[in-house]
C-alpha atoms as a PDB file:
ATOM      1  CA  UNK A   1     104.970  12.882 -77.972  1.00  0.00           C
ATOM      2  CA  UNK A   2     108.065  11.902 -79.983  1.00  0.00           C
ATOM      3  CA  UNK A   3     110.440  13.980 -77.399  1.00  0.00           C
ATOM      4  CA  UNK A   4     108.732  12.173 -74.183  1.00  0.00           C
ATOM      5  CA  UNK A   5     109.364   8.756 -75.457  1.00  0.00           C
ATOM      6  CA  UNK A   6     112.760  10.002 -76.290  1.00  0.00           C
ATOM      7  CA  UNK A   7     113.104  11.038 -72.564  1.00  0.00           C
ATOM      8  CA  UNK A   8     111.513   7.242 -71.264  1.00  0.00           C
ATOM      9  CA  UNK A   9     114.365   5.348 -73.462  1.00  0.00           C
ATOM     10  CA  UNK A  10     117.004   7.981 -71.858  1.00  0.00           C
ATOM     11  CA  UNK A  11     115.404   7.156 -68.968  1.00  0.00           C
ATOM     12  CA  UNK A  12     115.149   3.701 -69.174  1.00  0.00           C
ATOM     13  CA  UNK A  13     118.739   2.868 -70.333  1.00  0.00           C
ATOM     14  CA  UNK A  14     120.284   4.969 -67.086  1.00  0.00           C
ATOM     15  CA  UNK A  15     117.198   2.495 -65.259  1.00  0.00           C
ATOM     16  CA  UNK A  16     118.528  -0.293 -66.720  1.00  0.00           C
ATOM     17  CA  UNK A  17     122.362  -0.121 -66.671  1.00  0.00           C
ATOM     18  CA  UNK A  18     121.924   0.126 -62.921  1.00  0.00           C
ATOM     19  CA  UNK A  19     119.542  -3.573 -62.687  1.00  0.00           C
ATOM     20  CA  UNK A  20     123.112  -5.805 -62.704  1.00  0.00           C
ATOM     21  CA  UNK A  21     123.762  -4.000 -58.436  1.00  0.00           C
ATOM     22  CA  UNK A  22     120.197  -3.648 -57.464  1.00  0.00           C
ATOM     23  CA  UNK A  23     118.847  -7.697 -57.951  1.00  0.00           C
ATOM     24  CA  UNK A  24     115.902  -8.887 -58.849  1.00  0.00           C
ATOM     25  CA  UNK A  25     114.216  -8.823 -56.198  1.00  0.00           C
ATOM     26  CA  UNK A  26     114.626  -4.949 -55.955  1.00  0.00           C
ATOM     27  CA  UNK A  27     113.745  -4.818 -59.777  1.00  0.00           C
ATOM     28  CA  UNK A  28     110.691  -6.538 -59.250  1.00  0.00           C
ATOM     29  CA  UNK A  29     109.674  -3.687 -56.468  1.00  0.00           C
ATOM     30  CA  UNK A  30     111.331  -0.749 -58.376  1.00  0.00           C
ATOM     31  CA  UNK A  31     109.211  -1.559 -61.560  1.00  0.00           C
ATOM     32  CA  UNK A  32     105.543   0.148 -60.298  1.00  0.00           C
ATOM     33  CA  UNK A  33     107.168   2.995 -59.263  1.00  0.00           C
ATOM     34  CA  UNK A  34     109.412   3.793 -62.660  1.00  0.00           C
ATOM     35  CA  UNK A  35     107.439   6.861 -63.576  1.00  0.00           C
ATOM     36  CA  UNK A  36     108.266   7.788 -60.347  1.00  0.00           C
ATOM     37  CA  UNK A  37     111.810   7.618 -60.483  1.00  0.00           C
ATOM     38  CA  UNK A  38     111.964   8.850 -63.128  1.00  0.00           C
ATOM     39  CA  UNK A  39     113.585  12.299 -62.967  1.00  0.00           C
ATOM     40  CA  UNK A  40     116.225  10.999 -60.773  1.00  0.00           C
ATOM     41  CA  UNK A  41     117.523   8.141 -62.901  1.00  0.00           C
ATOM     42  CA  UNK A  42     117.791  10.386 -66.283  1.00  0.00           C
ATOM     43  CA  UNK A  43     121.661  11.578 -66.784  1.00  0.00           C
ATOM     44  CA  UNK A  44     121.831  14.422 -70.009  1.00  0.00           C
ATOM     45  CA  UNK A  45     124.349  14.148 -72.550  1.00  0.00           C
ATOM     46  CA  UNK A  46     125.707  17.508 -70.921  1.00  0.00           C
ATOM     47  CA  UNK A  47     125.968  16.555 -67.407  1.00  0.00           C
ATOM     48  CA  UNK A  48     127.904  13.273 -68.820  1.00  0.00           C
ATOM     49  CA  UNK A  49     130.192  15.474 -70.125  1.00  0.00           C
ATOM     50  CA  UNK A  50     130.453  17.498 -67.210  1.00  0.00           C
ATOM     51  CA  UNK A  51     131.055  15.389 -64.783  1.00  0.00           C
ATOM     52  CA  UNK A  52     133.881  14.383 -66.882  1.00  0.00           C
ATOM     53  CA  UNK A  53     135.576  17.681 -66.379  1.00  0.00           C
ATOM     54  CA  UNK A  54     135.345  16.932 -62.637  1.00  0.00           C
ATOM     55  CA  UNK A  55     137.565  14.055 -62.864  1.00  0.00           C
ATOM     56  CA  UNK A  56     139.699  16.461 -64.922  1.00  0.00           C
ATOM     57  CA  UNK A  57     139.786  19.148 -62.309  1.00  0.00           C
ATOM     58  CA  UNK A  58     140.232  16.697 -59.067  1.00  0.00           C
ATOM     59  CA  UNK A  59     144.040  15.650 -61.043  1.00  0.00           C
ATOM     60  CA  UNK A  60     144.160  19.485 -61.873  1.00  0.00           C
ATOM     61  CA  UNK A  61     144.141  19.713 -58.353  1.00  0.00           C
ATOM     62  CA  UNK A  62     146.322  17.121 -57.988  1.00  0.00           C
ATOM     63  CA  UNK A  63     148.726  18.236 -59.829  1.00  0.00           C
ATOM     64  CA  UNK A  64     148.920  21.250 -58.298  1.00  0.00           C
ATOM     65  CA  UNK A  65     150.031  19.894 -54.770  1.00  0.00           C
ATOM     66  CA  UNK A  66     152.901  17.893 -56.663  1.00  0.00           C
ATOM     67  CA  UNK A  67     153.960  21.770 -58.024  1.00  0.00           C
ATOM     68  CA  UNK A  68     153.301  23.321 -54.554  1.00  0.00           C
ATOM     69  CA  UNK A  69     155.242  20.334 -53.156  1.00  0.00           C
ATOM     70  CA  UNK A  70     158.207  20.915 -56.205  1.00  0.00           C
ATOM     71  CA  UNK A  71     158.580  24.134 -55.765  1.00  0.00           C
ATOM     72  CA  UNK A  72     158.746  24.020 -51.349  1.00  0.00           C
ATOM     73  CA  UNK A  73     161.218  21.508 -52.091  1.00  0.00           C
ATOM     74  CA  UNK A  74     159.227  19.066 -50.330  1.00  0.00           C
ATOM     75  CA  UNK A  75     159.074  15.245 -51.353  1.00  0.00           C
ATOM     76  CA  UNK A  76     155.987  13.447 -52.997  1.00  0.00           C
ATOM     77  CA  UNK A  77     155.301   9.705 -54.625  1.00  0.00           C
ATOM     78  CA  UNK A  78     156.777   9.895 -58.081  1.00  0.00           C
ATOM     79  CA  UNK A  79     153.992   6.831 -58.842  1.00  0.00           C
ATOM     80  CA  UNK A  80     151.441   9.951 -58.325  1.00  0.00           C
ATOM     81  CA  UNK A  81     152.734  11.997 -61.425  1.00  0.00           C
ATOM     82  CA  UNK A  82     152.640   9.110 -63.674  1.00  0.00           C
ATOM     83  CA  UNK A  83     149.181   7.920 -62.617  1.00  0.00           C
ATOM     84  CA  UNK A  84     147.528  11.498 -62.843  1.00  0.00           C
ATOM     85  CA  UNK A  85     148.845  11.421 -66.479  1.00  0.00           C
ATOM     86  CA  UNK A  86     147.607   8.340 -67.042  1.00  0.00           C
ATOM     87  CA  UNK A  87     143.995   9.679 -66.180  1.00  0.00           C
ATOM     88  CA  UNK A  88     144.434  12.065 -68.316  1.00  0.00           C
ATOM     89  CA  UNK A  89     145.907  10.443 -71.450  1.00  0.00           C
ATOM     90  CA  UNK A  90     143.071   7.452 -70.665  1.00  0.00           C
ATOM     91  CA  UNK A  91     139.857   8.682 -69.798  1.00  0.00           C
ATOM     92  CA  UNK A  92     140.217  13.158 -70.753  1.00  0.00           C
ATOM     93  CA  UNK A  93     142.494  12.870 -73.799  1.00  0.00           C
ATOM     94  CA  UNK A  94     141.403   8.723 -75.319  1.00  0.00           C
ATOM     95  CA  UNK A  95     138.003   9.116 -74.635  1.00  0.00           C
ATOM     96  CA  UNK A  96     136.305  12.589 -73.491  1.00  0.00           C
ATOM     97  CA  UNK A  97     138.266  14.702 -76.089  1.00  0.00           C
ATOM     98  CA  UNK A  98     137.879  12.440 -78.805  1.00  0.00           C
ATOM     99  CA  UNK A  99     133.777  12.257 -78.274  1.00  0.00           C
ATOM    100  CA  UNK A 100     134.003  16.400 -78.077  1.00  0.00           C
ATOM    101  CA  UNK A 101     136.398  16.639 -81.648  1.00  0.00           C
ATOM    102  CA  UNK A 102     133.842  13.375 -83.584  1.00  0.00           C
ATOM    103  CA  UNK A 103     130.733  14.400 -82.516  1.00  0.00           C
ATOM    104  CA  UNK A 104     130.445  17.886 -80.776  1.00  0.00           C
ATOM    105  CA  UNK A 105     132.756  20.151 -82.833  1.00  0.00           C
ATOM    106  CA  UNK A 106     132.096  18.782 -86.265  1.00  0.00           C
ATOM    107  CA  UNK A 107     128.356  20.180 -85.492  1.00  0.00           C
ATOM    108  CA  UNK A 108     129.168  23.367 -84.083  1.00  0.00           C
ATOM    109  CA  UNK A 109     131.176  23.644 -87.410  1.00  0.00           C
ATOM    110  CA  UNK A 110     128.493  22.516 -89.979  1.00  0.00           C
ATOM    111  CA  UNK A 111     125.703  25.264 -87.765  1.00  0.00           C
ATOM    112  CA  UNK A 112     128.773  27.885 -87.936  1.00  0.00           C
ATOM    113  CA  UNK A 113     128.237  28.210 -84.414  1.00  0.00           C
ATOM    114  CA  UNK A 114     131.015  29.059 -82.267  1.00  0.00           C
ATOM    115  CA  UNK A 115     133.512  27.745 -84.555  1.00  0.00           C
ATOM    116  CA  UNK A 116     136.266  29.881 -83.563  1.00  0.00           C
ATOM    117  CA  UNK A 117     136.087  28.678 -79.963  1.00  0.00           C
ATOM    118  CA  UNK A 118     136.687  24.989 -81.561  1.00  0.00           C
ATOM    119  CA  UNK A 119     139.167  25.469 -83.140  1.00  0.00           C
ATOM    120  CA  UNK A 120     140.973  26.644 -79.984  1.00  0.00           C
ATOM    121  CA  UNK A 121     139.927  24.523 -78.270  1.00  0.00           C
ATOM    122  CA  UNK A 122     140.925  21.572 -80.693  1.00  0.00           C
ATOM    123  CA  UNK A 123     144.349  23.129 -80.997  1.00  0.00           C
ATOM    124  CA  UNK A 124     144.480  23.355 -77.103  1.00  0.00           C
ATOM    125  CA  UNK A 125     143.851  19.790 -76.871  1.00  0.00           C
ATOM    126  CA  UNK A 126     146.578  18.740 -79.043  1.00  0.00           C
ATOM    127  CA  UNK A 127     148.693  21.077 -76.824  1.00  0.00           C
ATOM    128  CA  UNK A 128     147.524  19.435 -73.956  1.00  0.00           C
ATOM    129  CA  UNK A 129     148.982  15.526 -75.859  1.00  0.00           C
ATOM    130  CA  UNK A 130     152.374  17.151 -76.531  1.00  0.00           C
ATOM    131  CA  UNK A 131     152.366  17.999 -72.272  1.00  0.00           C
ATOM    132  CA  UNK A 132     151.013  14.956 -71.084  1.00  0.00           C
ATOM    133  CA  UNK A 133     153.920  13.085 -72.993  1.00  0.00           C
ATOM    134  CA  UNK A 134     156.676  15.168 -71.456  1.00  0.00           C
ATOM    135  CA  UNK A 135     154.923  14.574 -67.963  1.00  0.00           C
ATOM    136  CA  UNK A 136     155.108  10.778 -68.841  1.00  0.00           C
ATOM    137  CA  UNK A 137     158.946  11.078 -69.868  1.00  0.00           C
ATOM    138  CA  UNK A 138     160.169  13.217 -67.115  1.00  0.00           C
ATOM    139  CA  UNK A 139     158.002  11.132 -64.261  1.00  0.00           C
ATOM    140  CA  UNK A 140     159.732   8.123 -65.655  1.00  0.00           C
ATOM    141  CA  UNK A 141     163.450   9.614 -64.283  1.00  0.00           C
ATOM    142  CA  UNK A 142     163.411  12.582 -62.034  1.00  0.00           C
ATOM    143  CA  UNK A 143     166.820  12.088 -60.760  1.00  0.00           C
ATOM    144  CA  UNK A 144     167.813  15.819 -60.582  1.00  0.00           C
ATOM    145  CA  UNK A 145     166.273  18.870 -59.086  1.00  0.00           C
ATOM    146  CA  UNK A 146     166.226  19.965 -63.164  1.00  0.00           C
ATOM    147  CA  UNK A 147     164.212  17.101 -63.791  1.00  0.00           C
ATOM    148  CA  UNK A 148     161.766  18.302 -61.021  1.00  0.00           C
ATOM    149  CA  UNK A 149     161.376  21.605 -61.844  1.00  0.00           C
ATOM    150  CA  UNK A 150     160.908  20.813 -65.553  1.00  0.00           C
ATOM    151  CA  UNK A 151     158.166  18.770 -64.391  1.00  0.00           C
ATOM    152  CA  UNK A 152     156.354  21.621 -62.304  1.00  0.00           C
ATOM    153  CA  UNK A 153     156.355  24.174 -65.138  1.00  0.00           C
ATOM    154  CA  UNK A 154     154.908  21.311 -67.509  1.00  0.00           C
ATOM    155  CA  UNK A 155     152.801  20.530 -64.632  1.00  0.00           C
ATOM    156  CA  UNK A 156     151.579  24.353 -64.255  1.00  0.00           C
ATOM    157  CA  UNK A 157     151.513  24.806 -67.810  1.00  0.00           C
ATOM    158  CA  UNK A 158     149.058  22.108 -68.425  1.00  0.00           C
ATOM    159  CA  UNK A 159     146.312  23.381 -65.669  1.00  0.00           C
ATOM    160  CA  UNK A 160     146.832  27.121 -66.742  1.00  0.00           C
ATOM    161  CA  UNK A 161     145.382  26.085 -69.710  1.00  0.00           C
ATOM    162  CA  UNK A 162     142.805  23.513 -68.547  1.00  0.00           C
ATOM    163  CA  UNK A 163     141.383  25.552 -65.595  1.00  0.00           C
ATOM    164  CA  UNK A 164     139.827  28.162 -68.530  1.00  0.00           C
ATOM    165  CA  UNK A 165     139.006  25.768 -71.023  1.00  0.00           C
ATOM    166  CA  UNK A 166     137.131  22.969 -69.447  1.00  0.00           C
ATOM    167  CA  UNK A 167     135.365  26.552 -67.455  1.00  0.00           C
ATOM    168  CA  UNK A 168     134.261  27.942 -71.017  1.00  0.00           C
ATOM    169  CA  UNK A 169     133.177  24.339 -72.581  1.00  0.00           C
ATOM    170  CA  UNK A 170     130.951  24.117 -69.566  1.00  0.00           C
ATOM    171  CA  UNK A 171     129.681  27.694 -69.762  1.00  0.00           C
ATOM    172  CA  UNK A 172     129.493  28.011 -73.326  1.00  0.00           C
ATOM    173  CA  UNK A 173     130.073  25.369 -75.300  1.00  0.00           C
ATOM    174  CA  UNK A 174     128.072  22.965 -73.657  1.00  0.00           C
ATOM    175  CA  UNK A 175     124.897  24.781 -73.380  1.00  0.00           C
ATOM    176  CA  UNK A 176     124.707  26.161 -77.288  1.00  0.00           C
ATOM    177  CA  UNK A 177     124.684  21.838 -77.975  1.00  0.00           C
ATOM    178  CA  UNK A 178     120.783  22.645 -76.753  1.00  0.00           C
ATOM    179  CA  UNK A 179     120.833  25.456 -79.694  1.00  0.00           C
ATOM    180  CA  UNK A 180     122.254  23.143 -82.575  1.00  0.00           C
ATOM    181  CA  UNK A 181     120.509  19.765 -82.151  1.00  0.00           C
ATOM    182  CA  UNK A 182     116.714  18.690 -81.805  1.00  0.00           C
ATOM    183  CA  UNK A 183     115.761  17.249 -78.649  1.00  0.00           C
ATOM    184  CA  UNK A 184     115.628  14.334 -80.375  1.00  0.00           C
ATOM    185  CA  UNK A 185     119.078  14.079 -81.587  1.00  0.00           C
ATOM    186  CA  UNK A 186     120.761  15.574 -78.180  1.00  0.00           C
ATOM    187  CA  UNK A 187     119.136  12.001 -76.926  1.00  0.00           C
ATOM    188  CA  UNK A 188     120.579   9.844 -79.536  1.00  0.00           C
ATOM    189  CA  UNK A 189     123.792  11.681 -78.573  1.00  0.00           C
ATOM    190  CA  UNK A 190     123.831  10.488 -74.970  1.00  0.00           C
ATOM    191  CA  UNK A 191     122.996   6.677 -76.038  1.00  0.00           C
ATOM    192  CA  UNK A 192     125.910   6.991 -78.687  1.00  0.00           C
ATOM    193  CA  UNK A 193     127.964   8.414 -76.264  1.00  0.00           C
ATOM    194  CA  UNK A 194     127.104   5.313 -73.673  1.00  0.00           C
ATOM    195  CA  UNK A 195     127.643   2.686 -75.829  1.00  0.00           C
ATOM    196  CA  UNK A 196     130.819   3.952 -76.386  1.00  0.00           C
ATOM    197  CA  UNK A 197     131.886   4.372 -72.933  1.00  0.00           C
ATOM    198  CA  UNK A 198     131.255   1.103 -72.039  1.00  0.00           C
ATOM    199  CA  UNK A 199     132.908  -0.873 -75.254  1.00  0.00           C
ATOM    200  CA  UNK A 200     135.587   1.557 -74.318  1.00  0.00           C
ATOM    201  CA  UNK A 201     136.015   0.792 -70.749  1.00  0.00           C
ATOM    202  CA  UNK A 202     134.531  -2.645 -70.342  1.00  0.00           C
ATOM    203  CA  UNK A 203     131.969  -0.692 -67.621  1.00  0.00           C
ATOM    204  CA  UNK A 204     130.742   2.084 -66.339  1.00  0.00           C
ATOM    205  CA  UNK A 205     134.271   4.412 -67.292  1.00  0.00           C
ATOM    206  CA  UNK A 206     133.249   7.208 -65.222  1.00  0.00           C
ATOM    207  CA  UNK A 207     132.724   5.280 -62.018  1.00  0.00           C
ATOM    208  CA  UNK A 208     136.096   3.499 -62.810  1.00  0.00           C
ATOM    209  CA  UNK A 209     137.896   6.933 -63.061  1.00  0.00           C
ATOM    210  CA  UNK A 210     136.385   8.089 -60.241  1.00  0.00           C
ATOM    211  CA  UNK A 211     138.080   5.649 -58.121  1.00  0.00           C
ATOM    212  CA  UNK A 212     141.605   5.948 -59.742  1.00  0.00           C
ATOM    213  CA  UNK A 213     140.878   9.513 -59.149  1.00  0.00           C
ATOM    214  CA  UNK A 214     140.262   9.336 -55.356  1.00  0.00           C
ATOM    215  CA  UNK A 215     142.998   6.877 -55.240  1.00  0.00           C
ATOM    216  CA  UNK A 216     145.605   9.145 -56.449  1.00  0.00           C
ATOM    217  CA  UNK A 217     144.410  12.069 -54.640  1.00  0.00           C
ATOM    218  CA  UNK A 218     145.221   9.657 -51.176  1.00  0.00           C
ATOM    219  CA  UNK A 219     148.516   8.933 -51.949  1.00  0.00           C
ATOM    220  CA  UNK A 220     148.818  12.709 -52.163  1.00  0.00           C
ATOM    221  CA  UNK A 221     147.367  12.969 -48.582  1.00  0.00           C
ATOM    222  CA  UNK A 222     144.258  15.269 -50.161  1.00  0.00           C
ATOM    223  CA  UNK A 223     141.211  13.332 -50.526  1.00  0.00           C
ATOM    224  CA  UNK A 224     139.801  14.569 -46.974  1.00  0.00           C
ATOM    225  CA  UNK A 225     138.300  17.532 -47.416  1.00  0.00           C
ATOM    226  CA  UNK A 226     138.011  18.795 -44.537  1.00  0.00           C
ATOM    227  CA  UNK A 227     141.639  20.136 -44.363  1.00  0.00           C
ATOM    228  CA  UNK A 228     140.565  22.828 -46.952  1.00  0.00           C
ATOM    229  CA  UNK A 229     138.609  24.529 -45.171  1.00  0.00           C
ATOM    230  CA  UNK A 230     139.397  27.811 -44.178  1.00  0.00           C
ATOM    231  CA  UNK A 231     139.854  28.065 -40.260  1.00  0.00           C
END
């Protein structure tokens, strides 16, 4: 009983942080049918974190295209190098990775649960800092072909190790949280983590990253998908 009601205030607070673009008119129709919607309006404290990564992987991609376009000696909008590292160093490095190293890795280490795959992944975040910095300093004066080429191997540097990592923390990390917590606690989790997001943000910081991220990726000329697909 104690995990359902758990669920219905999960539930409830994804419900209700959407009232403020639906109206009250739409509220007042919604309400009867709740239970109903139940299912779709409940967000886990995993697929939060999740669809973080994605926002990590679309500048991942990103940044590769600035490398491909480096190392073809082809031209691309310096603005785009120092607004994917601004992503990064705002909403993976300020906010994701600190909620993983204050409240995820501290409890894999008191279980002794996969401790040696936090620490690497702790130190690989503070790699990850030190890069993002010289991104920031080079994009700020890439005057010689030096300066661009120092960029792409900071640039490819940074996703070789990113690609695996955010891959294992969504295939194993992620999924041993179930292992470590109550159902109960995993819950409190994802309203900790919400309150957070939004005194951190102002908002909703995953739909705001979104659209920085899809902003970035059309200066870059990839956001259509279509010209990936294989012919």
């Amino acid at each position: 009983m104690h995990d359902r009601e758990s669920a219905f205030q999960h539930t409830r607070r994804r419900f209700v942080r959407a009232l403020p673009t639906l109206g009250t008119a739409a509220v007042l129709v919604s309400a009867p049918l709740f239970g109903q919607e139940k299912e779709e309006e409940e967000v886990s404290t995993n697929e939060d974190l999740m669809r973080e990564h994605g926002i990590l992987k679309r500048v991942l991609l990103a940044y590769d295209e600035i490398i491909r376009r480096i190392r073809a000696n082809k031209d691309f909008p310096p603005q785009t190098v120092t607004d994917g590292a601004t992503i990064i160093r705002k909403f993976i490095e300020e906010y994701h990775e600190k909620l993983e190293e204050d409240h995820l890795f501290p409890r894999f280490r008191k279980a002794g649960k996969l401790v040696s795959l936090v620490d690497t992944l702790l130190k690989q975040h503070q790699a990850g800092r030190h890069v993002t910095e010289r991104v920031l300093a080079t994009a700020s004066s890439l005057k010689t072909q030096d300066d661009r080429n120092r960029l792409a191997n900071d640039l490819e540097a940074f996703n070789r190790m990113y690609a695996p990592h955010e891959a294992r923390e969504d295939t194993v990390l992620f999924p041993e949280l179930h292992k470590i917590v109550s159902p109960h606690e995993y819950d409190a989790m994802g309203e900790q983590f919400e309150s957070i997001e939004r005194k951190t943000f102002g908002g909703d910081g995953f739909d705001i990253y979104v659209d920085k991220v899809a902003a970035l990726e059309k200066q870059l000329g990839i956001y259509d998908l279509n010209q990936f697909t294989p012919k």
